[in-house]
C-alpha atoms as a PDB file:
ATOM      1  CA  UNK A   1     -26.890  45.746 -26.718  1.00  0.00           C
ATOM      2  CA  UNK A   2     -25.531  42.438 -25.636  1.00  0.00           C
ATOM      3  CA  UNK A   3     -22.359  42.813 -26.492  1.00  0.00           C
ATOM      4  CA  UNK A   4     -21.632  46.690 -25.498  1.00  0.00           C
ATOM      5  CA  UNK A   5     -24.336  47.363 -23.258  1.00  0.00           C
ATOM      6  CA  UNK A   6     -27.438  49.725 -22.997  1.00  0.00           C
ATOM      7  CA  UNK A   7     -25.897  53.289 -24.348  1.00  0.00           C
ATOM      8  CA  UNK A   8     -27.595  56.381 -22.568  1.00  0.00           C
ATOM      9  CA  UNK A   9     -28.270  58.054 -26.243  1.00  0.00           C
ATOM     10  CA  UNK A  10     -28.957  56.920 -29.695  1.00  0.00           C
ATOM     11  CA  UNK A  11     -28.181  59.905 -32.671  1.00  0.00           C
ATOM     12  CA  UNK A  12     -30.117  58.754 -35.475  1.00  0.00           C
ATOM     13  CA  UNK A  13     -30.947  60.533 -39.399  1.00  0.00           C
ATOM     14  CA  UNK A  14     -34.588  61.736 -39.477  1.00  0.00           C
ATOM     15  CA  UNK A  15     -35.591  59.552 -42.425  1.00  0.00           C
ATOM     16  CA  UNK A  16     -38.701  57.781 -42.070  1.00  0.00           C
ATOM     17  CA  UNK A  17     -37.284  53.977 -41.644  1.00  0.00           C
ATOM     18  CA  UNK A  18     -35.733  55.507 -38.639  1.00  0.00           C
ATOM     19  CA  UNK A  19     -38.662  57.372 -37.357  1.00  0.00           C
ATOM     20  CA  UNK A  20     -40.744  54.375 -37.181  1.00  0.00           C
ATOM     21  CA  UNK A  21     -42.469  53.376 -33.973  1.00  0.00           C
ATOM     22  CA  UNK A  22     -41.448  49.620 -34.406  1.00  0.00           C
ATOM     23  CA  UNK A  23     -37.325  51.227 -34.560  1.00  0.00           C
ATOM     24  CA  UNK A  24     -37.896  53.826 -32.130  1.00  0.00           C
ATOM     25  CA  UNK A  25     -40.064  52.000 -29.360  1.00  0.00           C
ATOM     26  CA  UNK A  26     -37.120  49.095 -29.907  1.00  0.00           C
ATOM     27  CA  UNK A  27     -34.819  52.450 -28.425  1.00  0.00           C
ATOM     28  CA  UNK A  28     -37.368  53.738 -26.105  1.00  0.00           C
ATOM     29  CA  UNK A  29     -38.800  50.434 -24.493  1.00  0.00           C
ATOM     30  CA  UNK A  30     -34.898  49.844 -22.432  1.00  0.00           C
ATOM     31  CA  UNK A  31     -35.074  53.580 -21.754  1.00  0.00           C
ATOM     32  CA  UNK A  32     -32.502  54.639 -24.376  1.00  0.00           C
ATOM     33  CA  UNK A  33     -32.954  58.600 -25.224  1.00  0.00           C
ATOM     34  CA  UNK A  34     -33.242  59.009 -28.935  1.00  0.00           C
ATOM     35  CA  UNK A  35     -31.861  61.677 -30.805  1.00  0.00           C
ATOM     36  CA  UNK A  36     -32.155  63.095 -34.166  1.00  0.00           C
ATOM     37  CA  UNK A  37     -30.589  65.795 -34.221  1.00  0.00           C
ATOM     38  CA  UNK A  38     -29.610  65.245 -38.472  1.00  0.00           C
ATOM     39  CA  UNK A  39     -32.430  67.631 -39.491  1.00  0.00           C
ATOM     40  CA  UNK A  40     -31.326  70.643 -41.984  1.00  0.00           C
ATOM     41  CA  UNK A  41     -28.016  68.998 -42.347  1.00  0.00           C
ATOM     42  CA  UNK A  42     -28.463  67.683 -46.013  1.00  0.00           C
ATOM     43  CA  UNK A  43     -25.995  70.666 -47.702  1.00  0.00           C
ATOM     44  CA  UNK A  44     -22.881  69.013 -45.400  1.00  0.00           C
ATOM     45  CA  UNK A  45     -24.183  65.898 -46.867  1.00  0.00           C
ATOM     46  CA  UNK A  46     -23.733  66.730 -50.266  1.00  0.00           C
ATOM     47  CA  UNK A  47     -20.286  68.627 -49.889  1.00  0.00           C
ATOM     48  CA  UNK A  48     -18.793  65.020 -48.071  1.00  0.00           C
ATOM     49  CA  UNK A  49     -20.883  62.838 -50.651  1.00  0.00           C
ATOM     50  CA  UNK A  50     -18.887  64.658 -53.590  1.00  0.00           C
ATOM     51  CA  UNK A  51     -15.765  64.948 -51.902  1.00  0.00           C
ATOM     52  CA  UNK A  52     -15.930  61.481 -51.083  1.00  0.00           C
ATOM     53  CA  UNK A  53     -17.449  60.089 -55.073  1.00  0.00           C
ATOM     54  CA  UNK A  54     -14.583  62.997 -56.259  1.00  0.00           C
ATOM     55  CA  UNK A  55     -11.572  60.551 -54.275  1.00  0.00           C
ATOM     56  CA  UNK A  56     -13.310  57.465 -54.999  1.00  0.00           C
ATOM     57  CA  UNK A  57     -13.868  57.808 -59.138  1.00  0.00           C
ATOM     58  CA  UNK A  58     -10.529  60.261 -59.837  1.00  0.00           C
ATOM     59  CA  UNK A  59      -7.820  58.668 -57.238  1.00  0.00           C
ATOM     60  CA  UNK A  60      -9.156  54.970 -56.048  1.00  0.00           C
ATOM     61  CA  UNK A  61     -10.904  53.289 -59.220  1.00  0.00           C
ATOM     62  CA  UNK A  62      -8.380  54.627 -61.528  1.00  0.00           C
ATOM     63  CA  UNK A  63      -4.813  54.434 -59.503  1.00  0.00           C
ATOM     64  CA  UNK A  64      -5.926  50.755 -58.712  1.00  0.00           C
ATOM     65  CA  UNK A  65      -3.994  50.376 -55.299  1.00  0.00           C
ATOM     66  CA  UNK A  66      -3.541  47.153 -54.436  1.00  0.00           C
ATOM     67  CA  UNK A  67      -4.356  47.696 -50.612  1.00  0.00           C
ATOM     68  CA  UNK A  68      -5.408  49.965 -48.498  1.00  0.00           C
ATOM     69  CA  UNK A  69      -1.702  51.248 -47.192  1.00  0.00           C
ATOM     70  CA  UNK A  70      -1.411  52.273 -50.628  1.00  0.00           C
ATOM     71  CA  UNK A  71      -4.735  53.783 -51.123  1.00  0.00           C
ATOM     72  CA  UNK A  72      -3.714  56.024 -48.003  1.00  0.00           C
ATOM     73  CA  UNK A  73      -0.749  57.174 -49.060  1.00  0.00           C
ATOM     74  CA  UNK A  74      -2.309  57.317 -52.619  1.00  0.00           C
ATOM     75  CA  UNK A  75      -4.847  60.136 -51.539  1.00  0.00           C
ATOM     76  CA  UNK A  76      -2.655  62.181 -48.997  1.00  0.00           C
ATOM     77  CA  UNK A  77      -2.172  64.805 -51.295  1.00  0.00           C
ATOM     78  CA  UNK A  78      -5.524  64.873 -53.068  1.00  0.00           C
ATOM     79  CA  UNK A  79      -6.641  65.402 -49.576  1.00  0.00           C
ATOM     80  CA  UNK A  80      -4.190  68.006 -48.425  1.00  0.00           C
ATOM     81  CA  UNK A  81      -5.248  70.472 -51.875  1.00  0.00           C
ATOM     82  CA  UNK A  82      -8.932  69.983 -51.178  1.00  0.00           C
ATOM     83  CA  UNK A  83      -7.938  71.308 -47.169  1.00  0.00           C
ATOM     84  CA  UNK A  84      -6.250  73.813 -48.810  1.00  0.00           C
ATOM     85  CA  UNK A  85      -8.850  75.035 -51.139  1.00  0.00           C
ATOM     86  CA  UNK A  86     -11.732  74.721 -48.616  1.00  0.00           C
ATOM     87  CA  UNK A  87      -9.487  76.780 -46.234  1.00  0.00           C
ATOM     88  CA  UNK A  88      -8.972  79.449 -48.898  1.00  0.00           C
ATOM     89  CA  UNK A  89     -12.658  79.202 -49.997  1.00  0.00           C
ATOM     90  CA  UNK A  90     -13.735  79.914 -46.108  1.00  0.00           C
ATOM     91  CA  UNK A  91     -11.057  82.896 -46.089  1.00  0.00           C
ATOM     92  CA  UNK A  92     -12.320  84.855 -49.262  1.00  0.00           C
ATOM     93  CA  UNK A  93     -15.787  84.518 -47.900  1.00  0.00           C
ATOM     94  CA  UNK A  94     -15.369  86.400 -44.852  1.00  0.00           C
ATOM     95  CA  UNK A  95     -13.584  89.164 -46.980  1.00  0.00           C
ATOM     96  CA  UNK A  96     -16.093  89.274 -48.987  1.00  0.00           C
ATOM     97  CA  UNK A  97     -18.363  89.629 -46.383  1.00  0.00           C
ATOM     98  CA  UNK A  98     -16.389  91.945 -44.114  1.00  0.00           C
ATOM     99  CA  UNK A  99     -18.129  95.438 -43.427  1.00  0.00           C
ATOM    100  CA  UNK A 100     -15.959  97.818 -45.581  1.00  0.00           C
ATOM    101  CA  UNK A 101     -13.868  99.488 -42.786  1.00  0.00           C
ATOM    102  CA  UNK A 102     -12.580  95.793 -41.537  1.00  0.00           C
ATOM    103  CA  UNK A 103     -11.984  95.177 -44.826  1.00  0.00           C
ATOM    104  CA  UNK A 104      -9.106  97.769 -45.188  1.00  0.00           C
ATOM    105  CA  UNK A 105      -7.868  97.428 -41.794  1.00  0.00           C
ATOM    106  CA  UNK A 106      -7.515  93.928 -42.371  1.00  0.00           C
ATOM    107  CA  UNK A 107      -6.083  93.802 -45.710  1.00  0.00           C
ATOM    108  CA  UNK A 108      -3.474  96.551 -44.867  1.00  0.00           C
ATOM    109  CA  UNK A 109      -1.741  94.841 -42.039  1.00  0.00           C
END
């Protein structure tokens, strides 16, 4: 807080090292507003934790860049298939879960 300041807001997980009264009276003792708004997010969690082990063991440990320009331009493609298949993922479930008539309409046009 020295160096930037007093922020208004701290977002914080809800595990229980940062539920603690010794982390969160730290917060609340300067009048910083704590929230923790992380609760029921654990399924994005896992979806970004594999995507992220998925680039890390198939594209970074085994291409071996040498630095970090050439890790980027290393994973712009793995990255642009996995858009595309999320995108394509999100578009066959709302077929799939289109009420009937939509589903025709839709599909014909």
């Amino acid at each position: 807080m020295a160096r930037h300041g007093r922020p208004e807001i701290f977002n914080t997980y809800q595990g229980s090292q940062f539920t603690r009264a010794a982390f969160t009276g730290a917060l609340a003792a300067p009048g910083i507003k704590i929230s923790m708004d992380g609760r029921g997010r654990w399924m994005d969690k896992v979806f970004i934790e594999r995507l992220w082990r998925t680039l890390e063991h198939e594209h970074l440990y085994l291409k071996g860049y040498v630095d970090g320009h050439e890790a980027k331009a290393g994973t712009i493609v793995p990255m642009a298939v996995w858009r595309e298949a999320t995108a394509a993922a999100v578009q066959r479930y709302r077929v799939d879960h289109m009420p009937q008539q939509q589903q025709t309409t839709s599909l014909a046009a």
